[in-house]
N, C-alpha and C. Protein backbone atom coordinates (compact mmCIF):
# COMPACT_ATOMS: atom_id res chain seq x y z
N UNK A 1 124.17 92.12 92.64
CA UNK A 1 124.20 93.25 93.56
C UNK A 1 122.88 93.39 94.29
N UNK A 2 122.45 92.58 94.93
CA UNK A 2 121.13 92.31 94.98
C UNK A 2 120.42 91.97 96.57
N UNK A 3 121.40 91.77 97.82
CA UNK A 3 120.68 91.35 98.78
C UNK A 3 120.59 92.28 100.02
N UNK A 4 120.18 93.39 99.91
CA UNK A 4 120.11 94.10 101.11
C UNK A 4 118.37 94.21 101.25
N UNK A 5 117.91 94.61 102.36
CA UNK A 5 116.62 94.63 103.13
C UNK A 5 115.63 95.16 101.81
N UNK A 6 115.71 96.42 101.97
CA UNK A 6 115.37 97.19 101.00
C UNK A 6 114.92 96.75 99.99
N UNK A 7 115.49 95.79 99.16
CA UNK A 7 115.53 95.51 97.39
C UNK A 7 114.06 94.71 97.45
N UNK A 8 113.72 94.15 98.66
CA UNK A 8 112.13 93.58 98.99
C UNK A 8 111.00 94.45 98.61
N UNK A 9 111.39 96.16 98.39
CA UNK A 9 110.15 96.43 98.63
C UNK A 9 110.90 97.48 97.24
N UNK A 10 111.75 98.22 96.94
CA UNK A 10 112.54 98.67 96.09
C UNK A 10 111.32 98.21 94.84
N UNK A 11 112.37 97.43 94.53
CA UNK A 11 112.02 97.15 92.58
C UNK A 11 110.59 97.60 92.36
N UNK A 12 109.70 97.23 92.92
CA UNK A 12 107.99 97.34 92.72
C UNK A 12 107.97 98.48 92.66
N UNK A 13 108.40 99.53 93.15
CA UNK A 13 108.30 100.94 93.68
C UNK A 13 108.98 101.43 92.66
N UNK A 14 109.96 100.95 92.30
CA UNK A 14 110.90 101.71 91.44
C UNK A 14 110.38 100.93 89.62
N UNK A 15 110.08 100.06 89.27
CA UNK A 15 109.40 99.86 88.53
C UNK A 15 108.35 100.63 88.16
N UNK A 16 106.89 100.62 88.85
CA UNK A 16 105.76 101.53 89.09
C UNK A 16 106.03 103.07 88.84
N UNK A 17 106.78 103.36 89.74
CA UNK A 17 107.30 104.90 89.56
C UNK A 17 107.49 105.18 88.04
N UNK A 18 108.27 104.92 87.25
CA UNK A 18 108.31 105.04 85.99
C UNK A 18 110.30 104.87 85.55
N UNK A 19 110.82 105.57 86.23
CA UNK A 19 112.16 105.32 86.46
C UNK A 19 112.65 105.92 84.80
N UNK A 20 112.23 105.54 84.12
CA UNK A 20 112.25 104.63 82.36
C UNK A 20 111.97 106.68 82.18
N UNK A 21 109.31 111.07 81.00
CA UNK A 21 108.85 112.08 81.89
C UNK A 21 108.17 112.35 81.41
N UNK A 22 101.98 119.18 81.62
CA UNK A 22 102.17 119.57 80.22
C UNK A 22 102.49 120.99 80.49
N UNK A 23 102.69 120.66 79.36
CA UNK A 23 103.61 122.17 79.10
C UNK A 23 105.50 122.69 78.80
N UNK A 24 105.29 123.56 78.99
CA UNK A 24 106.65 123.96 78.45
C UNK A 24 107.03 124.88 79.40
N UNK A 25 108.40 124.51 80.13
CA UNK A 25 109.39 125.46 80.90
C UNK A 25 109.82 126.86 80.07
N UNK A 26 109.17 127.79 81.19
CA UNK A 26 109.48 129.25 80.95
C UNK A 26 110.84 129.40 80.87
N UNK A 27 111.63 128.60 81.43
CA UNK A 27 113.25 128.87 82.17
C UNK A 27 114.25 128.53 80.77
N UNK A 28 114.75 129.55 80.40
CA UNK A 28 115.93 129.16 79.44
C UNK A 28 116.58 128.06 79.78
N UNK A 29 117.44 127.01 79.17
CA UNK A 29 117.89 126.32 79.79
C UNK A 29 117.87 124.79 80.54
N UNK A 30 116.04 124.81 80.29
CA UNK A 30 115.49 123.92 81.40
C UNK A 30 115.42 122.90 81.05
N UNK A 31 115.16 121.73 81.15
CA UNK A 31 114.93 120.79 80.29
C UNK A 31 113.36 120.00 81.36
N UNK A 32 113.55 120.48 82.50
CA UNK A 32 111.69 120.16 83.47
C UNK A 32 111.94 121.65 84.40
N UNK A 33 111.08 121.58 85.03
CA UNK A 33 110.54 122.08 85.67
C UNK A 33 109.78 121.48 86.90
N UNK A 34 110.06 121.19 87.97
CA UNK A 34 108.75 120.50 89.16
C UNK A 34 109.10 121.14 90.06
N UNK A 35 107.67 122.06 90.18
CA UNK A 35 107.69 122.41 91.50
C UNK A 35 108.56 123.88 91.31
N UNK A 36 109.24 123.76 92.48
CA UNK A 36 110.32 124.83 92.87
C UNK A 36 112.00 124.27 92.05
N UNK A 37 112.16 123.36 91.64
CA UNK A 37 112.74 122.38 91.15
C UNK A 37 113.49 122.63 89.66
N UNK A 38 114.78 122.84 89.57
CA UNK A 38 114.79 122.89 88.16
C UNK A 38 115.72 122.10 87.05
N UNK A 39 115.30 120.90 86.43
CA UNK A 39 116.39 120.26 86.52
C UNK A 39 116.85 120.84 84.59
N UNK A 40 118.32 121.51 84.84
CA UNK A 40 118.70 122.18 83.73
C UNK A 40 119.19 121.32 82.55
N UNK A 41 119.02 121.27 81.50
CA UNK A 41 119.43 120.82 80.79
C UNK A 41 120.96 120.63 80.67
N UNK A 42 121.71 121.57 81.21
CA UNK A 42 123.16 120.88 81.68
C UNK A 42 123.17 119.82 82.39
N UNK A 43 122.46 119.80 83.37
CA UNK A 43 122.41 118.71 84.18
C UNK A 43 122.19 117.13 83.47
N UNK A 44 120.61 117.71 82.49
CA UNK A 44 120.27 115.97 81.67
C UNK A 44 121.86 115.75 80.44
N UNK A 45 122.21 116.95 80.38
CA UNK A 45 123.26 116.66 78.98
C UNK A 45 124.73 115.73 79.84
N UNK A 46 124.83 116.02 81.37
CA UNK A 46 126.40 116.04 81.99
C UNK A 46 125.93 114.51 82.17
N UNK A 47 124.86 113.97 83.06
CA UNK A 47 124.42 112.51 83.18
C UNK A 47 124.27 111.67 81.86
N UNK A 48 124.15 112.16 81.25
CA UNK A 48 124.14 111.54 79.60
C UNK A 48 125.32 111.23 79.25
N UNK A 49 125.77 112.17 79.72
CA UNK A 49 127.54 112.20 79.12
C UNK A 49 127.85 111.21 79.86
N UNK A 50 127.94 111.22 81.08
CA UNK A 50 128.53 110.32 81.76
C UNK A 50 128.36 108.45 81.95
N UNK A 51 127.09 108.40 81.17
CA UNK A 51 126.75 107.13 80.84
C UNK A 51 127.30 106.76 79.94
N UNK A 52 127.60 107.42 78.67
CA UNK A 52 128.13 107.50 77.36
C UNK A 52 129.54 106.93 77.53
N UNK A 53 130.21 107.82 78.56
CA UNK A 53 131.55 107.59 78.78
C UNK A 53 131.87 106.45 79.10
N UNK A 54 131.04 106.03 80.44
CA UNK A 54 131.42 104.65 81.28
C UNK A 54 131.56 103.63 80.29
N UNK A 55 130.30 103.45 79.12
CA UNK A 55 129.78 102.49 78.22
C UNK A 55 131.28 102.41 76.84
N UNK A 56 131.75 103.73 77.09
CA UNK A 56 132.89 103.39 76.38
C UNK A 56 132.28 104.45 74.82
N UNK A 57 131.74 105.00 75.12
CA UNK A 57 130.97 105.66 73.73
C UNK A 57 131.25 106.94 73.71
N UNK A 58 131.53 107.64 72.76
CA UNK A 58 131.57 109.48 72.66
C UNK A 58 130.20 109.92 72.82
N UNK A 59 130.65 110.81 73.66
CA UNK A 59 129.39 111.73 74.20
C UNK A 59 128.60 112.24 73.00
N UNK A 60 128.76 112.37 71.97
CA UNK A 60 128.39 112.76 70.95
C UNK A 60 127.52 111.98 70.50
N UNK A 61 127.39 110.61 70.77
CA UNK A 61 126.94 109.47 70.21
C UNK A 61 125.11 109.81 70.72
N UNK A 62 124.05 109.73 69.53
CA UNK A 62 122.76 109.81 69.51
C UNK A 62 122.05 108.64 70.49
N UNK A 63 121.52 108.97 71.50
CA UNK A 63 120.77 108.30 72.30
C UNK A 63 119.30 108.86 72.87
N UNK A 64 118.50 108.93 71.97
CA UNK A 64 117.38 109.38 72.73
C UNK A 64 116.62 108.32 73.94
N UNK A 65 116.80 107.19 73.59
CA UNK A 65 116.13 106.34 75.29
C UNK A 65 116.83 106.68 76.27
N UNK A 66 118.13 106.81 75.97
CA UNK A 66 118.88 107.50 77.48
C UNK A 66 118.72 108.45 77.74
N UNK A 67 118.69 109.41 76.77
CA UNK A 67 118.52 110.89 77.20
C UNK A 67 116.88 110.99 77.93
N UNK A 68 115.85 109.92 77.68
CA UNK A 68 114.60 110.23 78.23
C UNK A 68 114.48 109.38 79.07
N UNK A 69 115.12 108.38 79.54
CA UNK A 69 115.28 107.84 81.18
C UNK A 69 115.82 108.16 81.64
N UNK A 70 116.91 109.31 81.23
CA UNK A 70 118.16 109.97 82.31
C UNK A 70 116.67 111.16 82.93
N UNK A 71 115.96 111.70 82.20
CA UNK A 71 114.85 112.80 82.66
C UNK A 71 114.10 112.59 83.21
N UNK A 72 113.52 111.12 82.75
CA UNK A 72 112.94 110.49 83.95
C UNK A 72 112.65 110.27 85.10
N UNK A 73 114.03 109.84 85.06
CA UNK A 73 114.97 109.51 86.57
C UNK A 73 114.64 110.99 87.16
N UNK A 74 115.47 111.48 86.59
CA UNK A 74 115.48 113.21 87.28
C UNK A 74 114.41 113.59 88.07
N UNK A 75 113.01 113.57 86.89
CA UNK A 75 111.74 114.03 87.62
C UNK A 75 111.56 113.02 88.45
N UNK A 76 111.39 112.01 88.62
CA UNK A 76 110.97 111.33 89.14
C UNK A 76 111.98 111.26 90.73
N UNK A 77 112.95 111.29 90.85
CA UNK A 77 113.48 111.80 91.54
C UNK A 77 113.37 113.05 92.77
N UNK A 78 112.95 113.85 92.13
CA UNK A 78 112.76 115.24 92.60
C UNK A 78 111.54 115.37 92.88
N UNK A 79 110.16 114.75 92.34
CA UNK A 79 108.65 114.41 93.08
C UNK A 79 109.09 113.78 94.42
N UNK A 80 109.91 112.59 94.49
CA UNK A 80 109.84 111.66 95.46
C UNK A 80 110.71 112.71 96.98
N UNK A 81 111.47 113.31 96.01
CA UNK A 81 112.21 114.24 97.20
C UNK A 81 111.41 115.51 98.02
N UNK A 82 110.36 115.18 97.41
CA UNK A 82 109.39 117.09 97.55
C UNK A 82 108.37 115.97 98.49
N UNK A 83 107.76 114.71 98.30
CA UNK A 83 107.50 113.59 98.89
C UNK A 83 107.53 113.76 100.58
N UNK A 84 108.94 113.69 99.68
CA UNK A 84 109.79 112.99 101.64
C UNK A 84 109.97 114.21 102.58
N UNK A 85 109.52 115.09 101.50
CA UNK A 85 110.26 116.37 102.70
C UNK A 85 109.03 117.07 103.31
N UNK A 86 107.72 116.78 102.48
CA UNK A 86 106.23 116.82 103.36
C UNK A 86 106.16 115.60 104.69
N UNK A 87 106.21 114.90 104.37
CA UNK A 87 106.71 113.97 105.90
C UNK A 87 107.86 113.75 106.32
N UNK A 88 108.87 114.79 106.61
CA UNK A 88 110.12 114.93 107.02
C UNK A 88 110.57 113.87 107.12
N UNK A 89 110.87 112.70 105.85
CA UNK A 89 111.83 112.11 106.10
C UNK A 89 113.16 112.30 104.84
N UNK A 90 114.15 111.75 105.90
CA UNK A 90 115.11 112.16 105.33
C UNK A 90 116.10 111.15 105.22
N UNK A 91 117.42 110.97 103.99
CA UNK A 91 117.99 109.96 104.28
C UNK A 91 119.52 110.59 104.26
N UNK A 92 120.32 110.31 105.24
CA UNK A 92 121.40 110.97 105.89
C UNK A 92 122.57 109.98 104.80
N UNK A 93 124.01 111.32 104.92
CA UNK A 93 125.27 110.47 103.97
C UNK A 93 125.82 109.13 104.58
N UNK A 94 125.40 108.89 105.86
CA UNK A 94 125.61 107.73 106.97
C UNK A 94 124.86 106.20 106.01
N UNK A 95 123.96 106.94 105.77
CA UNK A 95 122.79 105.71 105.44
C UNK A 95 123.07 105.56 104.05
N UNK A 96 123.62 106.44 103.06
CA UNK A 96 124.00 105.79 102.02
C UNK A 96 125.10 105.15 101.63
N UNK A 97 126.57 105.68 103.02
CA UNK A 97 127.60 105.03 102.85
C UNK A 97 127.40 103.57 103.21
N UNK A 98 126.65 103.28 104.13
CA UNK A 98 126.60 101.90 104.61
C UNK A 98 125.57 100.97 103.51
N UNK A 99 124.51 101.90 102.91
CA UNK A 99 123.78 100.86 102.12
C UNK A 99 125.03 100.16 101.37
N UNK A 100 125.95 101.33 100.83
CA UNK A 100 126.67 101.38 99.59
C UNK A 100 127.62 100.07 99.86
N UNK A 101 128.56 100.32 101.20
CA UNK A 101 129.29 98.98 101.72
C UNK A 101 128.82 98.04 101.33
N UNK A 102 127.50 97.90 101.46
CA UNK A 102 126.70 96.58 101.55
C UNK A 102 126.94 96.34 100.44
N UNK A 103 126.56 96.89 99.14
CA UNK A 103 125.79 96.55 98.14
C UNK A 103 127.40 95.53 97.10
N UNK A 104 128.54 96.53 97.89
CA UNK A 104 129.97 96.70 97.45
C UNK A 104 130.12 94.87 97.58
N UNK A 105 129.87 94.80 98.91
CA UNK A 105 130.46 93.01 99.60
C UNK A 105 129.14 92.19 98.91
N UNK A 106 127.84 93.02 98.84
CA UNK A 106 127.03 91.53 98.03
C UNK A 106 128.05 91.35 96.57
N UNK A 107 127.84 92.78 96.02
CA UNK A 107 128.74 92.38 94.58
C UNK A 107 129.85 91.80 93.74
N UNK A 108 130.51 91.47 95.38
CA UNK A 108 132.46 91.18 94.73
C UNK A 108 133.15 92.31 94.91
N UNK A 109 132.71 93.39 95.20
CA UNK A 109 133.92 94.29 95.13
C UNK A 109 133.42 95.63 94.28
N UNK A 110 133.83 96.84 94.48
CA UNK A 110 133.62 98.36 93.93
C UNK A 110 133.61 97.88 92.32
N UNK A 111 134.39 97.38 91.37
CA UNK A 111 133.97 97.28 90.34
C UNK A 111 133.01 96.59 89.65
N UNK A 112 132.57 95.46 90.48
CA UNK A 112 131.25 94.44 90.11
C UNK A 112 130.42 94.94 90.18
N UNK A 113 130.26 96.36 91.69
CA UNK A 113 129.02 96.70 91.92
C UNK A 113 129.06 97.78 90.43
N UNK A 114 130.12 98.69 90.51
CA UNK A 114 129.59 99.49 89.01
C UNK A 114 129.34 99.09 87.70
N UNK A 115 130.01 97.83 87.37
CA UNK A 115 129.55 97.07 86.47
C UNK A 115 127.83 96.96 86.46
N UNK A 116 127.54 96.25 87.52
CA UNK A 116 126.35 95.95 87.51
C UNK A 116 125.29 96.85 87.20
N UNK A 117 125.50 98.32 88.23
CA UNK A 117 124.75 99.43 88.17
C UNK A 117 124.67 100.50 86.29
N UNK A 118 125.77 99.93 85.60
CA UNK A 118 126.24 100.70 84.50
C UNK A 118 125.06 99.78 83.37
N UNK A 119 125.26 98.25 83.48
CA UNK A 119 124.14 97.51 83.03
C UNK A 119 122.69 98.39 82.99
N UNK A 120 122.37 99.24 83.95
CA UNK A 120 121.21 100.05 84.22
C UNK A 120 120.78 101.41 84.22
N UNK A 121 122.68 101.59 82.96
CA UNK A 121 122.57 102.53 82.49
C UNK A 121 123.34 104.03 83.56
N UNK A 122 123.46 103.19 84.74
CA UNK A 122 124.19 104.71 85.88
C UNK A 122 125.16 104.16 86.25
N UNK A 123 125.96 105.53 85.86
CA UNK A 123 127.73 105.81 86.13
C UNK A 123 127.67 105.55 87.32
N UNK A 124 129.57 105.50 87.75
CA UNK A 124 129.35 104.96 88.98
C UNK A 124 129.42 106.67 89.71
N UNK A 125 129.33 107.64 88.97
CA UNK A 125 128.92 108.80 89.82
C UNK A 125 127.98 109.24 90.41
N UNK A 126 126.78 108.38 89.84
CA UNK A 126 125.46 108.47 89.68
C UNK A 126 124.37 107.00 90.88
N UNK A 127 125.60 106.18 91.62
CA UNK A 127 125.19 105.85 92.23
C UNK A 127 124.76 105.86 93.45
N UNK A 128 125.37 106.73 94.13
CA UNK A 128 124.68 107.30 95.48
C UNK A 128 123.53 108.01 95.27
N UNK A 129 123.41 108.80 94.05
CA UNK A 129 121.97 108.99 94.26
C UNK A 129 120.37 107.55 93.98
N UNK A 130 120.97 106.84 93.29
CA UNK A 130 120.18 105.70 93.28
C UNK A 130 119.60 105.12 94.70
N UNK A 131 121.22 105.02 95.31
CA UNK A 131 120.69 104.08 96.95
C UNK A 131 120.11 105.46 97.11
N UNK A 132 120.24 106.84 97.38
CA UNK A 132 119.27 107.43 98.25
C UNK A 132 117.97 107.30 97.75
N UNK A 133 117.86 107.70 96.27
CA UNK A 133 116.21 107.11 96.03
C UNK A 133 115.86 106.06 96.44
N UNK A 134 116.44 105.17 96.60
CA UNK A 134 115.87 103.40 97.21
C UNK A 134 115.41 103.79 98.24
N UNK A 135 116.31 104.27 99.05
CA UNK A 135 116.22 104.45 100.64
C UNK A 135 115.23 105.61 100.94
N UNK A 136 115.25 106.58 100.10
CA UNK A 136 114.22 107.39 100.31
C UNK A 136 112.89 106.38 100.10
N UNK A 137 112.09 105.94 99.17
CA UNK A 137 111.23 105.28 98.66
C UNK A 137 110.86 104.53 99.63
N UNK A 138 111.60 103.84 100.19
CA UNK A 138 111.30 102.36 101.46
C UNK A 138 111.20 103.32 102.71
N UNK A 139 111.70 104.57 103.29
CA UNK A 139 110.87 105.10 104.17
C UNK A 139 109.83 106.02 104.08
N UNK A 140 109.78 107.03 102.95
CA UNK A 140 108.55 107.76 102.72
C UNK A 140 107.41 105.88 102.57
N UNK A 141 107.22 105.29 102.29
CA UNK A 141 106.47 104.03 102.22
C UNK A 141 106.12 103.80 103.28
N UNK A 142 107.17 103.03 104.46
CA UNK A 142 107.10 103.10 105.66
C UNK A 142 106.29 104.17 106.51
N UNK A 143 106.54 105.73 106.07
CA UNK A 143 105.60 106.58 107.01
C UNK A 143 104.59 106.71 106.36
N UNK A 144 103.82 106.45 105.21
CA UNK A 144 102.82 107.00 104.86
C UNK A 144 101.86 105.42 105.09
N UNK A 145 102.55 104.35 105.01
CA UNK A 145 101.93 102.83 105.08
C UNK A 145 102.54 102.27 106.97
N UNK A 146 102.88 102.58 107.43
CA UNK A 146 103.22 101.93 108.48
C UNK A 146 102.09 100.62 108.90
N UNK A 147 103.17 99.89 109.09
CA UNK A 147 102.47 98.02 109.38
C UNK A 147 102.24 97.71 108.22
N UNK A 148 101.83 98.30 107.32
CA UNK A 148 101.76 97.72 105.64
C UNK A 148 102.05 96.58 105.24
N UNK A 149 101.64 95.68 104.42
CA UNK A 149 102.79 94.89 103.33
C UNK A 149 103.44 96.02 102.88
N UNK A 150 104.62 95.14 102.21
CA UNK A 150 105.46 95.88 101.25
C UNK A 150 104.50 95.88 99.95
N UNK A 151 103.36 95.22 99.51
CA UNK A 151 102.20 95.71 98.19
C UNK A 151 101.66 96.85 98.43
N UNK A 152 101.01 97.00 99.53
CA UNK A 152 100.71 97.68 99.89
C UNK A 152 101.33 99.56 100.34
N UNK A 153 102.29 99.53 101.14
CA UNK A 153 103.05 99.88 101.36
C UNK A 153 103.45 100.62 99.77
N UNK A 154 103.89 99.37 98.74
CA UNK A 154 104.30 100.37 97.55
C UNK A 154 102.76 100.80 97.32
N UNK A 155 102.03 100.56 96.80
CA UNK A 155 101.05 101.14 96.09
C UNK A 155 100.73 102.58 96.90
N UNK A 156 101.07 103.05 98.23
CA UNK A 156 100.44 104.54 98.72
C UNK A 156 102.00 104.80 98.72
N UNK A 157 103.05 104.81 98.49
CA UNK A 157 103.74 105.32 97.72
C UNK A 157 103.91 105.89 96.74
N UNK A 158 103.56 104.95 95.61
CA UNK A 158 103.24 105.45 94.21
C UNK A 158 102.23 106.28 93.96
N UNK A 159 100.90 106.45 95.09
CA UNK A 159 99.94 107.30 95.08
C UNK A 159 99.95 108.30 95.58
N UNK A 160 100.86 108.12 96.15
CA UNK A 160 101.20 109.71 97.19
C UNK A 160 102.42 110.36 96.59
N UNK A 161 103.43 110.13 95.32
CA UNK A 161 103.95 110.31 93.87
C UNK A 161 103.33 111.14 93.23
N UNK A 162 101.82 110.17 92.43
CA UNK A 162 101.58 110.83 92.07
C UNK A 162 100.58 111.90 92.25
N UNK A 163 100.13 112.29 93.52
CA UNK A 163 99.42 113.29 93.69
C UNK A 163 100.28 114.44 93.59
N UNK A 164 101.44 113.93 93.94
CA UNK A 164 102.66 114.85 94.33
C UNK A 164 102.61 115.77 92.86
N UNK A 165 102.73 114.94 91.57
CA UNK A 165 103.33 115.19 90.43
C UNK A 165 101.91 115.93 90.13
N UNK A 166 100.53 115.63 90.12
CA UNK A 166 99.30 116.37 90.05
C UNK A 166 99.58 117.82 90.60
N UNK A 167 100.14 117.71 91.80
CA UNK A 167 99.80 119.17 92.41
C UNK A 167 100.72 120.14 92.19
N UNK A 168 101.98 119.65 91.88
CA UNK A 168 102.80 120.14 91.13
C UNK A 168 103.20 120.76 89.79
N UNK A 169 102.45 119.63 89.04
CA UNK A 169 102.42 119.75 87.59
C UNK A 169 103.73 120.10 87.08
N UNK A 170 104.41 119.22 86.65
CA UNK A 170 105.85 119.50 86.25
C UNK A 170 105.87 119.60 84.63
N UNK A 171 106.82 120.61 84.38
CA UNK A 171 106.90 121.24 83.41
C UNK A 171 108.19 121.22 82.51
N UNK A 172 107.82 120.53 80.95
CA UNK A 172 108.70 119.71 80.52
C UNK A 172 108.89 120.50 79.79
N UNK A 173 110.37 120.79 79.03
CA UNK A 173 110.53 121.36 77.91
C UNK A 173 109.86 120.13 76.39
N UNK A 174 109.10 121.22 75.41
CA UNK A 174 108.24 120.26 74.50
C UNK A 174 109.04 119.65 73.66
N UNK A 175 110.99 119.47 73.65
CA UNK A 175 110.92 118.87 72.78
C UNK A 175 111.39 117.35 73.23
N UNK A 176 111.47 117.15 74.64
CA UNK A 176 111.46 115.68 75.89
C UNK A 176 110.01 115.12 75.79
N UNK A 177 108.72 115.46 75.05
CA UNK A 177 107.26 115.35 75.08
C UNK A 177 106.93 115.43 75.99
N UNK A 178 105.56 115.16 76.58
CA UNK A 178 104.60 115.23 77.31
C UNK A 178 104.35 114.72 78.29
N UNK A 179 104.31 114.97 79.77
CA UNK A 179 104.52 114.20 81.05
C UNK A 179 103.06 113.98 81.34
N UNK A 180 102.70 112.58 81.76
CA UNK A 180 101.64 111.84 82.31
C UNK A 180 102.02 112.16 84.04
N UNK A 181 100.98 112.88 84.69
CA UNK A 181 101.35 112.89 85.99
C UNK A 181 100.09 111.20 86.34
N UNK A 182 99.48 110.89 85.83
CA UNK A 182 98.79 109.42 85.58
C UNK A 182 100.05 108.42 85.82
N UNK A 183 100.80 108.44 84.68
CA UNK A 183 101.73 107.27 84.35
C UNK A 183 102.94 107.56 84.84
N UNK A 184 103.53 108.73 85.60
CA UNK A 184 104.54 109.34 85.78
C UNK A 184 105.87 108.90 84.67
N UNK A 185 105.01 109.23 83.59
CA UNK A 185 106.18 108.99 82.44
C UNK A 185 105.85 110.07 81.24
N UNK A 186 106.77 110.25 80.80
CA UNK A 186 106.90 110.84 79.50
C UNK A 186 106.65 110.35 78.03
N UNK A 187 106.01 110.48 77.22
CA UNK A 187 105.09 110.39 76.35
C UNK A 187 105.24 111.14 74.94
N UNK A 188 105.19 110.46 73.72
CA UNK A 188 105.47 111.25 72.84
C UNK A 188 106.58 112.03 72.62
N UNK A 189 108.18 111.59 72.35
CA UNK A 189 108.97 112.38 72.36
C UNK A 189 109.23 112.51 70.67
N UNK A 190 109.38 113.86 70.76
CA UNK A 190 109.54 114.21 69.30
C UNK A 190 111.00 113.38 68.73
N UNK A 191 110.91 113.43 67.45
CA UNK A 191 112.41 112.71 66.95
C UNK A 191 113.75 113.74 66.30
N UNK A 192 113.37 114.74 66.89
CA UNK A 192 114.51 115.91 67.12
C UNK A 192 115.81 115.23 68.57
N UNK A 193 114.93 114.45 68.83
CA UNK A 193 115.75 113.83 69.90
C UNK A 193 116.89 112.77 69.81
N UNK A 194 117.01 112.62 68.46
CA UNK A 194 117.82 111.87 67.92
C UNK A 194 119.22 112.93 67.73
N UNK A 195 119.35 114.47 67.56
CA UNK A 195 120.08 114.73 67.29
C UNK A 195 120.90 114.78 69.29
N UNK A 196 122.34 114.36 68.92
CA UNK A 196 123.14 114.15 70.43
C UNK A 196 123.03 115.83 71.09
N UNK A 197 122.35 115.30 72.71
CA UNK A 197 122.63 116.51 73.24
C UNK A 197 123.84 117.16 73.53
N UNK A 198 124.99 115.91 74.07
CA UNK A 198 125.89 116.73 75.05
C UNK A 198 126.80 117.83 74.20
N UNK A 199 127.28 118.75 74.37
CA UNK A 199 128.05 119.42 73.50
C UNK A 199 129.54 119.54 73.54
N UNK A 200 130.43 118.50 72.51
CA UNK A 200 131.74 118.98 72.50
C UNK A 200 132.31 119.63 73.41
N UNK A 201 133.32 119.75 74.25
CA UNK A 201 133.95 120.74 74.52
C UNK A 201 135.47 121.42 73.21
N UNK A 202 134.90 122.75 73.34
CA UNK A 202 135.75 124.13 72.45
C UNK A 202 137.58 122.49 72.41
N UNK A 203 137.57 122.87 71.15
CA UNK A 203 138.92 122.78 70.57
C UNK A 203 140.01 123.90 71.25
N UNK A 204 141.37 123.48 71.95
CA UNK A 204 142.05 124.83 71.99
C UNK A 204 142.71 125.09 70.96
């Protein structure tokens, strides 16, 4: 699933970034905090779930690496979006349907490509937001590096990340551990995290 423009400058960026999340959210509920930003712990429990499912596994099933690259993702996500929206760029549903075509005909077809993407851990619900992070990433790059290499180019990306995540200071619930706005990763997760987040739904 692999040959569109983009994936040239992608992986480095998305590698670097952390992809793979001090303090503690005031917000009942929360599971981060960035910014104005709140990504709820329904939210990390429903994407969890939904990986669980694709993979063929009960939601119930104990995964703490997923549950802390699904948060990851999240924050990391939502810096890059607070990013793009200081240099107004933006990536339109136009630009992700067509990445998406693309990615569909490199792959063989809608199920190769979710196959592939599920390998990396995201449902195929969860893939339009991926191409928009790509696509976000390769133009916030573009405006902040213009004429750049793509080395280049990523590296004031990733630096203009993490100032983002500095000035922000995103705010983790303590039992996801401790966010490096340095490493834009998360650090030290307690092993309470072993017990499964998503919760059953009620028996009728």
């Amino acid at each position: 699933m692999t040959t569109s423009r983009r994936r040239v400058l992608i992986p480095a960026a998305v590698l670097a970034l952390g992809l793979i999340v001090s303090g503690c959210s005031n917000s009942t509920g929360d599971a981060a905090v960035v910014g104005d930003q709140h990504i709820t712990e329904q939210t990390l429990n429903s994407d969890v779930t939904a990986v669980l499912t694709a993979q063929g596994y009960s939601e119930n099933k104990a995964d703490s690496s997923l549950v802390t690259q699904t948060l990851n993702w999240l924050i990391v996500m939502d810096l890059l979006g607070q990013v793009g929206n200081d240099h107004g760029v933006v990536v339109t549903q136009g630009e992700i349907d067509r990445e998406r075509a693309s990615e569909v005909k490199s792959a063989g077809g809608a199920d190769a490509l979710e196959a592939a993407y599920l390998k990396q851990f995201v449902a195929s619900a969860q893939i339009n937001d991926r191409i928009k992070f790509a696509l976000l990433a390769q133009k916030v790059a573009t405006a902040i590096a213009p004429g750049e290499s793509n080395n280049k180019a990523t590296a004031a990306l990733i630096s203009a990340v993490i100032d983002k995540s500095k000035a922000v200071n995103p705010e983790v619930n303590p039992r996801y551990g401790t966010w490096s706005s340095e490493n834009l990763q998360l650090a030290g997760v307690p092993t309470d995290l072993s017990t499964p987040l998503p919760t059953p739904a009620p028996s009728n």
